[in-house]
PDB file of N, CA and C in Angstrom:
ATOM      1  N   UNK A   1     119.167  87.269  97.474  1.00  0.00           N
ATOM      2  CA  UNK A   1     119.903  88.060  96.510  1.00  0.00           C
ATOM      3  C   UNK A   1     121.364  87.672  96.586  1.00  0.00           C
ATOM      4  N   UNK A   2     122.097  87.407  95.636  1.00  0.00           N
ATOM      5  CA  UNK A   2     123.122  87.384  95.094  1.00  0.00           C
ATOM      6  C   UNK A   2     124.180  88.084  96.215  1.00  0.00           C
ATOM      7  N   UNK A   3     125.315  87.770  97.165  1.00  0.00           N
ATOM      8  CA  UNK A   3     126.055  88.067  97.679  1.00  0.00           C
ATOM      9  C   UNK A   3     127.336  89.335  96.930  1.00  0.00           C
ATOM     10  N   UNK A   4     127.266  88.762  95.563  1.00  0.00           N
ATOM     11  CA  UNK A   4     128.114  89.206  94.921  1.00  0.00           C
ATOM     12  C   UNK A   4     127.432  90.752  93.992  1.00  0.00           C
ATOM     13  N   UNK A   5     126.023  91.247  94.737  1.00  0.00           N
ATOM     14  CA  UNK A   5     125.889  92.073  94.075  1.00  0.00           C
ATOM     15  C   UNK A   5     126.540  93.326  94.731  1.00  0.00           C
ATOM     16  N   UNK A   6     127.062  94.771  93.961  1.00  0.00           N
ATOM     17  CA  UNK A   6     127.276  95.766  94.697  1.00  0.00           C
ATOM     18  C   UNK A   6     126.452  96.291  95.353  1.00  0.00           C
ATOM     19  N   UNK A   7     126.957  97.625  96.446  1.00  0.00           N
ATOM     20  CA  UNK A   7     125.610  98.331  96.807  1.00  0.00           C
ATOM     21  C   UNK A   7     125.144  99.647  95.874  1.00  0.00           C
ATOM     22  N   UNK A   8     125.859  99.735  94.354  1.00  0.00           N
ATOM     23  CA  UNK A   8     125.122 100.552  93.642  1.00  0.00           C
ATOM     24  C   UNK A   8     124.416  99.596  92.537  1.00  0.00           C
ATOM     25  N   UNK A   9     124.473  98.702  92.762  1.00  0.00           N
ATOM     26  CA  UNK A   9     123.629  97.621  92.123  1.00  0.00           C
ATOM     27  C   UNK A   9     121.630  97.159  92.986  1.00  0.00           C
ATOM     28  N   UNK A  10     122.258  97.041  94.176  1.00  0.00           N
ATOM     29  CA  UNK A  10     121.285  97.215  95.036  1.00  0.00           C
ATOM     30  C   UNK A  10     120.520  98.562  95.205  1.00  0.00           C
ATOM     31  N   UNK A  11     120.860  99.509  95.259  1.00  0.00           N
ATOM     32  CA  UNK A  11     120.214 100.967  95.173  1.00  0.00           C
ATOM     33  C   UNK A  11     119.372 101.268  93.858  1.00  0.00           C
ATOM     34  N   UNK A  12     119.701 100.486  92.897  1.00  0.00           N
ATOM     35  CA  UNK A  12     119.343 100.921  91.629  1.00  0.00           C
ATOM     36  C   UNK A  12     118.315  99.641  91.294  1.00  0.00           C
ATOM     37  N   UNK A  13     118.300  98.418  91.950  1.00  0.00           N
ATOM     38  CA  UNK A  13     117.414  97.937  92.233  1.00  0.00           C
ATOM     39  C   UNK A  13     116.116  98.209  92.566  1.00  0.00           C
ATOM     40  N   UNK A  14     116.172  98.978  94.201  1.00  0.00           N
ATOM     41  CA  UNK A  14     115.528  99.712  94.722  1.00  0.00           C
ATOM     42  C   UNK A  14     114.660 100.713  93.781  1.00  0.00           C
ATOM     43  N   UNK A  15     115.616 101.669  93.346  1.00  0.00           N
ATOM     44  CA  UNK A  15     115.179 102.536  92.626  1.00  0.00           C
ATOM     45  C   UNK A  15     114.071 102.549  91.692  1.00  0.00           C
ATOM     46  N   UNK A  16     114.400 100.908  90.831  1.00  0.00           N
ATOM     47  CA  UNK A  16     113.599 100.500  90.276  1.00  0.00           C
ATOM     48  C   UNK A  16     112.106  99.949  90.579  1.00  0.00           C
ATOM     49  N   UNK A  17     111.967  99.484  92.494  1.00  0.00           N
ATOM     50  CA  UNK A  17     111.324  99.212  92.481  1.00  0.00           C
ATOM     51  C   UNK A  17     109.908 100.186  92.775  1.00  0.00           C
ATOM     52  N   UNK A  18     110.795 101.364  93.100  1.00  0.00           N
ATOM     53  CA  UNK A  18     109.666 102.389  93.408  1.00  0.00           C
ATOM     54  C   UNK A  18     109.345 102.901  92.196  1.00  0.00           C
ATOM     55  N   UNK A  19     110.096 103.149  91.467  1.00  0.00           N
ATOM     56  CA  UNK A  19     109.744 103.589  90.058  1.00  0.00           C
ATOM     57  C   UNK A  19     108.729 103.098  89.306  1.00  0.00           C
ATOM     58  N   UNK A  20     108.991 101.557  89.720  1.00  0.00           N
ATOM     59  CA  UNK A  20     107.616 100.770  88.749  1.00  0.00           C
ATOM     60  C   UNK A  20     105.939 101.130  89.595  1.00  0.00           C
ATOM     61  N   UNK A  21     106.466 101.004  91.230  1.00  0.00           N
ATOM     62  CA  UNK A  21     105.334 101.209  91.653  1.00  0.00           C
ATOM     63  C   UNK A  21     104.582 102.461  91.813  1.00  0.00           C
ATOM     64  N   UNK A  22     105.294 103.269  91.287  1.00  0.00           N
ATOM     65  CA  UNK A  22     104.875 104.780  91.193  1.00  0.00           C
ATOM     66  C   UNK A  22     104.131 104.769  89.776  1.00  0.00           C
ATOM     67  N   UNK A  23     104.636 103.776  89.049  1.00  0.00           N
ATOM     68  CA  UNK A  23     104.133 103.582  87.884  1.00  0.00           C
ATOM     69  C   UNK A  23     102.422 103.112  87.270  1.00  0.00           C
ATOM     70  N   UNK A  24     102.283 102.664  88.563  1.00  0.00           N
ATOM     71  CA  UNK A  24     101.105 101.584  88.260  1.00  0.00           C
ATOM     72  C   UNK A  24      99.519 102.609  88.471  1.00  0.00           C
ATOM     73  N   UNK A  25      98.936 102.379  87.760  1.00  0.00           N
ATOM     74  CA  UNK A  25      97.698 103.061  87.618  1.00  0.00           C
ATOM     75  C   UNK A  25      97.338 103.794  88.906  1.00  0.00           C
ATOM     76  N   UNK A  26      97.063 102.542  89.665  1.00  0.00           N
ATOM     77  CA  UNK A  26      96.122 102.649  90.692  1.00  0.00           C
ATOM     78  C   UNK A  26      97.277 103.266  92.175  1.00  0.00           C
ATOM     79  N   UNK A  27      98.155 103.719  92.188  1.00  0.00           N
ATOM     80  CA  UNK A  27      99.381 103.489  92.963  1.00  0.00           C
ATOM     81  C   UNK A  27      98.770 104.890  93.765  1.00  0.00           C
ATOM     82  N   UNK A  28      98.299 105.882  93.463  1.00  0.00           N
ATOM     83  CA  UNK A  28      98.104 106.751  94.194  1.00  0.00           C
ATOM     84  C   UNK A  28      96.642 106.596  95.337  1.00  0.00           C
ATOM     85  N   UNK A  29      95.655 105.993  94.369  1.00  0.00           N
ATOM     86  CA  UNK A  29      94.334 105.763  95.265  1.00  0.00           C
ATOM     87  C   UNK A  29      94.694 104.474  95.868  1.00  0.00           C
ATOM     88  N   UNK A  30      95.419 103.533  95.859  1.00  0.00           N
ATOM     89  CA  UNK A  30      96.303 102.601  97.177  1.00  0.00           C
ATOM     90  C   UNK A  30      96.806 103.295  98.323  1.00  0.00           C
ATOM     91  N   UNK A  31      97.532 104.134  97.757  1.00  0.00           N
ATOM     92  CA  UNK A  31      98.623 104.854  99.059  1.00  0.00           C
ATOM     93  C   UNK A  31      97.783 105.637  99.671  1.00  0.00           C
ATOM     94  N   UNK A  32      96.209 106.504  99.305  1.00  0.00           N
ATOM     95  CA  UNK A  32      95.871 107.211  99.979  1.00  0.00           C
ATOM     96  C   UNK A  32      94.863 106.268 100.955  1.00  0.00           C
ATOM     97  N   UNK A  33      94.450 104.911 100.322  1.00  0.00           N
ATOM     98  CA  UNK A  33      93.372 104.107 100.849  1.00  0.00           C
ATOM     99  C   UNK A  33      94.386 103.151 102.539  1.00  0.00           C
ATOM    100  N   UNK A  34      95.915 102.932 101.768  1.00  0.00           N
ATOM    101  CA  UNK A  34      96.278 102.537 102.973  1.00  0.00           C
ATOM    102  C   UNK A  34      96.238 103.626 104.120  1.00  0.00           C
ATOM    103  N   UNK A  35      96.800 105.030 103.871  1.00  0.00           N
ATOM    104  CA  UNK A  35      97.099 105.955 104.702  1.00  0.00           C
ATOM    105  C   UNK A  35      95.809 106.094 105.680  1.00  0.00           C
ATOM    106  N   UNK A  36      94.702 106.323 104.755  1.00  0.00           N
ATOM    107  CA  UNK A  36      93.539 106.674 105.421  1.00  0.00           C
ATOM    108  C   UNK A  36      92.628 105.616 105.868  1.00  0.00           C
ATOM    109  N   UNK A  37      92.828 104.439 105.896  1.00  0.00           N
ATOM    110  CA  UNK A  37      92.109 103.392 106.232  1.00  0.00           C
ATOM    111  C   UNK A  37      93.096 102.204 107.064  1.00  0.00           C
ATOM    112  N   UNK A  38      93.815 101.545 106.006  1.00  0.00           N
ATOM    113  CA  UNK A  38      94.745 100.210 106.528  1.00  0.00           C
ATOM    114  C   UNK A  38      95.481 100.499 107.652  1.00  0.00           C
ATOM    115  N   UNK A  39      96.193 101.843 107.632  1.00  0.00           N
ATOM    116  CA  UNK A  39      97.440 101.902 108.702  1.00  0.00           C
ATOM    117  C   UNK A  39      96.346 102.805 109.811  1.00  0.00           C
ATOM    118  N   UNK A  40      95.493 103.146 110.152  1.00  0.00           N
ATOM    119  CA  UNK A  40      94.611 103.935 110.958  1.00  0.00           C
ATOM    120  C   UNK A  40      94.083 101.864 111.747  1.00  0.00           C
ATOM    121  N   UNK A  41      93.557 101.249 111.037  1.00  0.00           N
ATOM    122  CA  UNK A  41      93.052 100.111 111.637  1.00  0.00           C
ATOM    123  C   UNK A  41      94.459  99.296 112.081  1.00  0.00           C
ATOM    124  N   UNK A  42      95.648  99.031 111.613  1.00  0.00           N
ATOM    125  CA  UNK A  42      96.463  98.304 111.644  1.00  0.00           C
ATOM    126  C   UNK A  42      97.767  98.862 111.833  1.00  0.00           C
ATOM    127  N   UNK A  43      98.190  99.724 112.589  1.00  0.00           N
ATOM    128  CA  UNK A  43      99.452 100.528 112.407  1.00  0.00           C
ATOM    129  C   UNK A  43     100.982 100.043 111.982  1.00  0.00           C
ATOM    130  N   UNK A  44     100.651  98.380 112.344  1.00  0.00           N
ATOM    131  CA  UNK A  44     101.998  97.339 112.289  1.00  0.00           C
ATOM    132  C   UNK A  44     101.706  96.187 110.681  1.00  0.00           C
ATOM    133  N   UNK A  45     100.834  96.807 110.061  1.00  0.00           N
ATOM    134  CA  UNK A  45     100.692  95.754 108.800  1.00  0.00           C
ATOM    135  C   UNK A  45     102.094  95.009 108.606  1.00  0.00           C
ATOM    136  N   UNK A  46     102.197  94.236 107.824  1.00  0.00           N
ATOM    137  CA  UNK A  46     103.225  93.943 107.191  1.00  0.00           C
ATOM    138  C   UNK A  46     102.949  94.227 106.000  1.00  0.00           C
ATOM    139  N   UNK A  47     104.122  93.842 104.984  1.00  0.00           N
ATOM    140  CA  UNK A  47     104.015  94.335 103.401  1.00  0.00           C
ATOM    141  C   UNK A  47     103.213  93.224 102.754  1.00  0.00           C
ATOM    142  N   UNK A  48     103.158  91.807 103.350  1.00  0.00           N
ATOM    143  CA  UNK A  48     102.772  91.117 102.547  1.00  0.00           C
ATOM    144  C   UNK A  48     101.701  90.611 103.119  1.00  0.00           C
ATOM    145  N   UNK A  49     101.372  91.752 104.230  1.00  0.00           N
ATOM    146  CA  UNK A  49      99.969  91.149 105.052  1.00  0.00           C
ATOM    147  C   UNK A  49      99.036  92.154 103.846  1.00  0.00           C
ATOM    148  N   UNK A  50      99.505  93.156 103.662  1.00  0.00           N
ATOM    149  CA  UNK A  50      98.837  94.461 103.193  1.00  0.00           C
ATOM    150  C   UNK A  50      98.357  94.045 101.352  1.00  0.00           C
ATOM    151  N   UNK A  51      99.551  93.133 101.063  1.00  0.00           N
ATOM    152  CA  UNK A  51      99.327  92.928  99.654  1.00  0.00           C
ATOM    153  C   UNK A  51      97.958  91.643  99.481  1.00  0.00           C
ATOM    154  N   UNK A  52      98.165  90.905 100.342  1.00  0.00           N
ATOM    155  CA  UNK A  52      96.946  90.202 100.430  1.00  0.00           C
ATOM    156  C   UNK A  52      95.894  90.997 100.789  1.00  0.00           C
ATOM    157  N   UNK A  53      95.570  91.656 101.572  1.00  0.00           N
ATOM    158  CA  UNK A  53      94.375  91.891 102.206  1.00  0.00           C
ATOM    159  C   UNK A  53      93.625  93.107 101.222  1.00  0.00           C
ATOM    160  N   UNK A  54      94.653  93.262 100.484  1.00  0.00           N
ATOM    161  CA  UNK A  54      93.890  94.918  99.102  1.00  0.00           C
ATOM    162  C   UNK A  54      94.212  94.494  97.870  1.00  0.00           C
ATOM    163  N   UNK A  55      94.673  93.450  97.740  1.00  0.00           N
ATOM    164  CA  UNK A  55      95.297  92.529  96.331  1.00  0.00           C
ATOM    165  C   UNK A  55      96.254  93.412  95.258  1.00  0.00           C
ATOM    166  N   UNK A  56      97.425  93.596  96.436  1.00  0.00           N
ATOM    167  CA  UNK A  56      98.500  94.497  95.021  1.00  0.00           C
ATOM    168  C   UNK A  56      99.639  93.272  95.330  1.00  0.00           C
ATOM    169  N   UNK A  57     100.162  94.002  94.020  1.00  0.00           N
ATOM    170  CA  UNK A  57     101.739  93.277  94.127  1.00  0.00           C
ATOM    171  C   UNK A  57     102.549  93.387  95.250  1.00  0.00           C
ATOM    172  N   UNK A  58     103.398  92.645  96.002  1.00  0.00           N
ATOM    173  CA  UNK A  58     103.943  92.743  97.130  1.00  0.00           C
ATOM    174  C   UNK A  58     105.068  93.858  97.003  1.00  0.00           C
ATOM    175  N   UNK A  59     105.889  94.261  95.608  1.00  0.00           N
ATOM    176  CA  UNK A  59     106.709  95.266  95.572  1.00  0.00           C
ATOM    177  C   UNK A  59     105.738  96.573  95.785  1.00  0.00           C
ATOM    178  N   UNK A  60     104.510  96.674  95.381  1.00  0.00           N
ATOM    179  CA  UNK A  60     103.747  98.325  95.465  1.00  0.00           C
ATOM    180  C   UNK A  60     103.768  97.787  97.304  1.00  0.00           C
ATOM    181  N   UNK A  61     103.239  96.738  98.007  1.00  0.00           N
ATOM    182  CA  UNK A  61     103.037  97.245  99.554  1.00  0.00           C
ATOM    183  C   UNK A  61     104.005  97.348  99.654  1.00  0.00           C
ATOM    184  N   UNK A  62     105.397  97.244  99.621  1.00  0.00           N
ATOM    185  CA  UNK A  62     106.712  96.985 100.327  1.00  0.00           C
ATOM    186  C   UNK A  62     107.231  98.871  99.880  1.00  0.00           C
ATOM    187  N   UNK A  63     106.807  99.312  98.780  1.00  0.00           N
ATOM    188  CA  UNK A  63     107.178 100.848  98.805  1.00  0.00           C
ATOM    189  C   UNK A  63     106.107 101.735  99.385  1.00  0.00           C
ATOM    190  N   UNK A  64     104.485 101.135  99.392  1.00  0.00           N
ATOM    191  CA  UNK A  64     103.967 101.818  99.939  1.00  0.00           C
ATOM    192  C   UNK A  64     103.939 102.201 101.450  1.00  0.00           C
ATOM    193  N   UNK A  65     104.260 100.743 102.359  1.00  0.00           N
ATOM    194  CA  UNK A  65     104.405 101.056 103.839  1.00  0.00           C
ATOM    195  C   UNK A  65     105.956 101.675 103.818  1.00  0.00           C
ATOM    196  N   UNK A  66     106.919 101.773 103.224  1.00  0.00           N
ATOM    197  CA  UNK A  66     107.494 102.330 103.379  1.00  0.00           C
ATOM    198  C   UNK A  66     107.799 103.950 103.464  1.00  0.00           C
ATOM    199  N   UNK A  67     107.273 104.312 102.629  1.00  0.00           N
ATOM    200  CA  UNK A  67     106.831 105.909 102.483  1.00  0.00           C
ATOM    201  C   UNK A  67     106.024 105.914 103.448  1.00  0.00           C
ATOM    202  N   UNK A  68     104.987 105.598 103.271  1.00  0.00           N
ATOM    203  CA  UNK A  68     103.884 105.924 104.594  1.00  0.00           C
ATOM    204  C   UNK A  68     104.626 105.840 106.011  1.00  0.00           C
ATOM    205  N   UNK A  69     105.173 104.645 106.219  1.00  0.00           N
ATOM    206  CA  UNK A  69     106.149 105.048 107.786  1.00  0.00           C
ATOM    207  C   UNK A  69     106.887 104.888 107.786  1.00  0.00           C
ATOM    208  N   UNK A  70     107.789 105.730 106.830  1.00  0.00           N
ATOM    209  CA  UNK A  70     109.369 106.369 107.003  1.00  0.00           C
ATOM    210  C   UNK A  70     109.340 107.489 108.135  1.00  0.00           C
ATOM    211  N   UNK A  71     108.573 107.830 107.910  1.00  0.00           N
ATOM    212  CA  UNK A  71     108.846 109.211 109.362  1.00  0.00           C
ATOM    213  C   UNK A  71     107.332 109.804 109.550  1.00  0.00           C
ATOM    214  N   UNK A  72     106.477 108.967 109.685  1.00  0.00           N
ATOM    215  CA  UNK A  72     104.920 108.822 109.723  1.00  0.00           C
ATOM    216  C   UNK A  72     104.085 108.861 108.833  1.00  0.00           C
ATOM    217  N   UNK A  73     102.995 108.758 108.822  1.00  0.00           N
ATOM    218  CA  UNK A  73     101.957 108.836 107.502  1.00  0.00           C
ATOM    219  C   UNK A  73     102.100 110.262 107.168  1.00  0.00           C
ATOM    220  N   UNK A  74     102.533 110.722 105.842  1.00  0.00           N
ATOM    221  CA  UNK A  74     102.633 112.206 105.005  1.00  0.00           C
ATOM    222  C   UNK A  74     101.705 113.047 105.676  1.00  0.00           C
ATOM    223  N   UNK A  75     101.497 113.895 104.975  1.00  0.00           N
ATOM    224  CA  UNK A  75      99.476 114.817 105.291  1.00  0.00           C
ATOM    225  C   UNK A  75      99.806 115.571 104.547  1.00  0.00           C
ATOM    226  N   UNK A  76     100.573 116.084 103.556  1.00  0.00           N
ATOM    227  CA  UNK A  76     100.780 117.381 102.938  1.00  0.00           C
ATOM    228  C   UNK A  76     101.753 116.824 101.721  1.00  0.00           C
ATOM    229  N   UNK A  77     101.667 117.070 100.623  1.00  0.00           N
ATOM    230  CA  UNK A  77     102.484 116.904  99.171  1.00  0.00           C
ATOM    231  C   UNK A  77     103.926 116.934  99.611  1.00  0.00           C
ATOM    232  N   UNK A  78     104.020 117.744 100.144  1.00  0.00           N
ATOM    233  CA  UNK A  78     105.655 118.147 100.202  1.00  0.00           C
ATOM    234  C   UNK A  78     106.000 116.888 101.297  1.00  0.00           C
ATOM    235  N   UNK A  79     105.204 116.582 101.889  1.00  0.00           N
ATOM    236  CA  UNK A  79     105.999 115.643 102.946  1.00  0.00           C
ATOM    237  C   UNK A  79     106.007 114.193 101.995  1.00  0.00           C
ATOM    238  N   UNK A  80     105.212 114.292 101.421  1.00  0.00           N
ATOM    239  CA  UNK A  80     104.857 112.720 100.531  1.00  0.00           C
ATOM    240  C   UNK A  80     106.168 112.917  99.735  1.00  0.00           C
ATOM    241  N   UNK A  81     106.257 113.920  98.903  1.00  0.00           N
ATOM    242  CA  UNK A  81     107.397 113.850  97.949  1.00  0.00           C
ATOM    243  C   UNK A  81     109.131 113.615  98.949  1.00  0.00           C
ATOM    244  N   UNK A  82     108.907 114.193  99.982  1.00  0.00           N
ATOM    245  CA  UNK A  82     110.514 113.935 101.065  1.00  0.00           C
ATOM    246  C   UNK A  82     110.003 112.519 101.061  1.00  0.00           C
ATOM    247  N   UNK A  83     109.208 111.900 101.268  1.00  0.00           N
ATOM    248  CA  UNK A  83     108.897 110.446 101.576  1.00  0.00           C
ATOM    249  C   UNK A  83     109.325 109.314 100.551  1.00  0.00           C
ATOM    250  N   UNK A  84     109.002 109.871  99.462  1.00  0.00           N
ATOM    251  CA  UNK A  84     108.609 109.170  97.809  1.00  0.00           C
ATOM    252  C   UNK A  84     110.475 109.698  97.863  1.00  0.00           C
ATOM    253  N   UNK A  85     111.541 110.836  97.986  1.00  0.00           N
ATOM    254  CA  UNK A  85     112.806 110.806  97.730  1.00  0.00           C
ATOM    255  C   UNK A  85     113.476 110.106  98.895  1.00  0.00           C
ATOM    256  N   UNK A  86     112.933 109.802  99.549  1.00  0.00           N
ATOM    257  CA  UNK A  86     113.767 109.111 100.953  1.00  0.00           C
ATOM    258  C   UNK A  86     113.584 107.252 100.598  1.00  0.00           C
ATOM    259  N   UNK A  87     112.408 107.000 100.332  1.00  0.00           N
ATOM    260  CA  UNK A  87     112.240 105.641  99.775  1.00  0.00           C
ATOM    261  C   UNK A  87     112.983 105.177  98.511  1.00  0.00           C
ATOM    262  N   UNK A  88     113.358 106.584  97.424  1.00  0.00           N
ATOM    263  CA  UNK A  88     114.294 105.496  96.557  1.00  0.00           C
ATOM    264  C   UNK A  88     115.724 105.769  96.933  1.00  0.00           C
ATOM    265  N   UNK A  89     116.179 106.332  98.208  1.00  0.00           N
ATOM    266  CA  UNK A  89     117.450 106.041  98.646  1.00  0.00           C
ATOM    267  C   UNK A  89     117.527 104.090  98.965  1.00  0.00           C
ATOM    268  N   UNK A  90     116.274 103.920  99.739  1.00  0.00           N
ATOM    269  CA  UNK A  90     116.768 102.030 100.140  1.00  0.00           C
ATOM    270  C   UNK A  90     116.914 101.077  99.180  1.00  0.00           C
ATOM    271  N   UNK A  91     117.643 100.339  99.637  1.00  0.00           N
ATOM    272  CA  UNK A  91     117.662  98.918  98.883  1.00  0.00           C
ATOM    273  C   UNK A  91     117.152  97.884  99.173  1.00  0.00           C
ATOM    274  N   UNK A  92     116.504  97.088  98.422  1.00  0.00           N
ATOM    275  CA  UNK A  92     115.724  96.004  98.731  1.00  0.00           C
ATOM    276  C   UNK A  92     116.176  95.181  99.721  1.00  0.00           C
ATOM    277  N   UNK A  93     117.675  95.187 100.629  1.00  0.00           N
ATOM    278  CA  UNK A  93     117.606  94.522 101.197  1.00  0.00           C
ATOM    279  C   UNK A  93     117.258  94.882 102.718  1.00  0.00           C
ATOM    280  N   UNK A  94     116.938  96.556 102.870  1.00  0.00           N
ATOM    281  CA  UNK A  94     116.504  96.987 103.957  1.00  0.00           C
ATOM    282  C   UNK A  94     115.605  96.111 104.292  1.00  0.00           C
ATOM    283  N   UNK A  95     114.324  95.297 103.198  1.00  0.00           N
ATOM    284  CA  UNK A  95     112.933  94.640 104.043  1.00  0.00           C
ATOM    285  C   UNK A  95     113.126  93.453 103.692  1.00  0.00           C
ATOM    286  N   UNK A  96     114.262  93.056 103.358  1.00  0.00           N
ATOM    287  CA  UNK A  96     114.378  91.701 104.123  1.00  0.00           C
ATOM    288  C   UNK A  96     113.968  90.729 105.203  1.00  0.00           C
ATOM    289  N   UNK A  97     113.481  89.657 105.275  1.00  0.00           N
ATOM    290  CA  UNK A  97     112.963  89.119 105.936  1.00  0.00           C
ATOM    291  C   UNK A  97     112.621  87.766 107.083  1.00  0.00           C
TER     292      UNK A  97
END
């Protein structure tokens, strides 16, 4: 990424990227299939181990392990939604690599 971008340029990046992936059909029966299956077998996935191995786009794994272990796997709506508002605080360059 561009050196010369701001960091409300980068946030809104971000923003965007959860937005789209919140967007996508299947985005909820992913997040519950990683929660309850992928991260139970694999606790250290990576984002782009995860996007291969369930065939999503690498931006849906990169917001989904993020929510999921921002401050552990959810279990309750209200914790998913602190999760889902805590994930579009980052910027893409938090998972840098």
């Amino acid at each position: 990424m561009s050196q010369g971008r701001t960091a409300l340029q980068k946030d809104e990046l971000w923003g965007l990227l959860v937005e789209t992936a919140h967007a996508l059909p299947m985005y909820k029966h992913h997040k519950r299939y990683v929660q309850d299956v992928m991260l139970k077998e694999k606790p250290d996935i990576s984002a782009r181990e995860l996007a291969v191995q369930i065939n999503i786009p690498l931006g849906e794994a990169i917001v989904l392990l993020d929510e999921l272990q921002a401050t552990g796997v959810p279990h309750s709506a209200a914790e998913s939604r602190a999760s889902e508002a805590k994930s579009a605080s980052r910027t893409l360059l938090d998972f840098g690599g």
